[in-house]
Protein backbone atom coordinates (compact mmCIF):
# COMPACT_ATOMS: atom_id res chain seq x y z
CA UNK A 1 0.00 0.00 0.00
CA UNK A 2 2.90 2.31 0.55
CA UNK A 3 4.61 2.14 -2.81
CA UNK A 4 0.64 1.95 -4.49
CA UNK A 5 0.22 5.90 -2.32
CA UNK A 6 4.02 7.09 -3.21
CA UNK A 7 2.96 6.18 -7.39
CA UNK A 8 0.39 8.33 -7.06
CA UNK A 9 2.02 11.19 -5.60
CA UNK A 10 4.91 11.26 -8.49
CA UNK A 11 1.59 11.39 -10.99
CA UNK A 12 0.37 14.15 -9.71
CA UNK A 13 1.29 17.66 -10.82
CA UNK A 14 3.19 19.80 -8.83
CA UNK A 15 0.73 22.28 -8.95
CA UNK A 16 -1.61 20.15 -7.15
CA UNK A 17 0.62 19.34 -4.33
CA UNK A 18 -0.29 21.09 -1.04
CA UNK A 19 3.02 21.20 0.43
CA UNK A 20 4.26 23.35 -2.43
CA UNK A 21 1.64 26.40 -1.78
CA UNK A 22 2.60 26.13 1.64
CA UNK A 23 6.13 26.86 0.67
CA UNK A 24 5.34 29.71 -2.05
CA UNK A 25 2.87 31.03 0.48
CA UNK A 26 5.35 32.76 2.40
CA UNK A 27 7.41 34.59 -0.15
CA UNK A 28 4.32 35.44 -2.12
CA UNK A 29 3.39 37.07 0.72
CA UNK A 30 6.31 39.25 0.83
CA UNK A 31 6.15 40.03 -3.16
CA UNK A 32 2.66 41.01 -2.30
CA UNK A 33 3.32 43.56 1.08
CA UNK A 34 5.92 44.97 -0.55
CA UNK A 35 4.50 46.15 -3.49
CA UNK A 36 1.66 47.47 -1.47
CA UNK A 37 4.21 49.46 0.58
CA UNK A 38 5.35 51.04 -2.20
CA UNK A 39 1.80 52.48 -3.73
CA UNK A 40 1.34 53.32 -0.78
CA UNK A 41 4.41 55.48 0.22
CA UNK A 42 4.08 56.72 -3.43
CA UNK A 43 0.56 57.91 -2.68
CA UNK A 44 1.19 59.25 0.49
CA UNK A 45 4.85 60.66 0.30
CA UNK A 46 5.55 63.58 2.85
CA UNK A 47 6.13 66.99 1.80
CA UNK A 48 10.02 67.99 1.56
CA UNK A 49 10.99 71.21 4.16
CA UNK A 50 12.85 73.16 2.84
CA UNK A 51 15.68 74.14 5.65
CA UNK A 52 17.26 78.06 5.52
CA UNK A 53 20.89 77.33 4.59
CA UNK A 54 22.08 80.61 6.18
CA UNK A 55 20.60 80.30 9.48
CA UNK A 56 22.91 77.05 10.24
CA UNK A 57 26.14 78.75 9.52
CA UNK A 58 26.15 81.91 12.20
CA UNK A 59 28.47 81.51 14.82
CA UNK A 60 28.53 83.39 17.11
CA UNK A 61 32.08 84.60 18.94
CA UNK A 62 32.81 83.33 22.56
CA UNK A 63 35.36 85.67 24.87
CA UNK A 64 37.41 83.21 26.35
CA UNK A 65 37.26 85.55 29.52
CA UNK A 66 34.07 85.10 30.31
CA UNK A 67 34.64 80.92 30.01
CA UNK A 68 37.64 81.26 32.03
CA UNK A 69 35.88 83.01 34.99
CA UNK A 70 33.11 81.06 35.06
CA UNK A 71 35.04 78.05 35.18
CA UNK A 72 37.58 79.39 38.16
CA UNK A 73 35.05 79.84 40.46
C-alpha cells in the first residue's frame, strides 16, 4: 500500500501538491506587502521642508574671559 500511495504522488502535478503552496505562500506574501508598501508610500509621500541654509552657519564669537571666569570659580 505504501509504494501503491508514493505512485500516485509522483503522478500528480506539482501544482496540485499542497506542500508546495505552503512553501510559495510565504514569499508570495512578501512580493505582495511589498508592493503594497510602495503604492502606498508613493501615494502618500511627505512633503520635503525646505531648511534656511544661512541660518545654520552663524556663529557666534565666545570671549574666552568670560569661560575662564566662570570656570575658576
Amino acid at each position: 500500500m505504501d509504494q501503491r500511495n508514493n505512485t500516485q504522488n509522483e503522478s500528480r502535478p506539482w501544482y496540485k501538491i499542497p506542500m508546495v503552496w505552503f512553501v510559495m505562500a510565504l514569499p508570495l506574501t512578501a512580493v505582495v506587502a511589498s508592493i503594497i508598501t510602495l503604492v502606498i508610500a508613493a501615494k502618500h509621500s511627505p512633503d520635503v521642508i525646505q531648511h534656511n541654509r544661512h541660518s545654520s552657519k552663524i556663529i557666534t564669537p565666545v570671549d574666552s574671559d568670560k569661560t575662564e571666569q566662570g570656570n575658576s570659580n
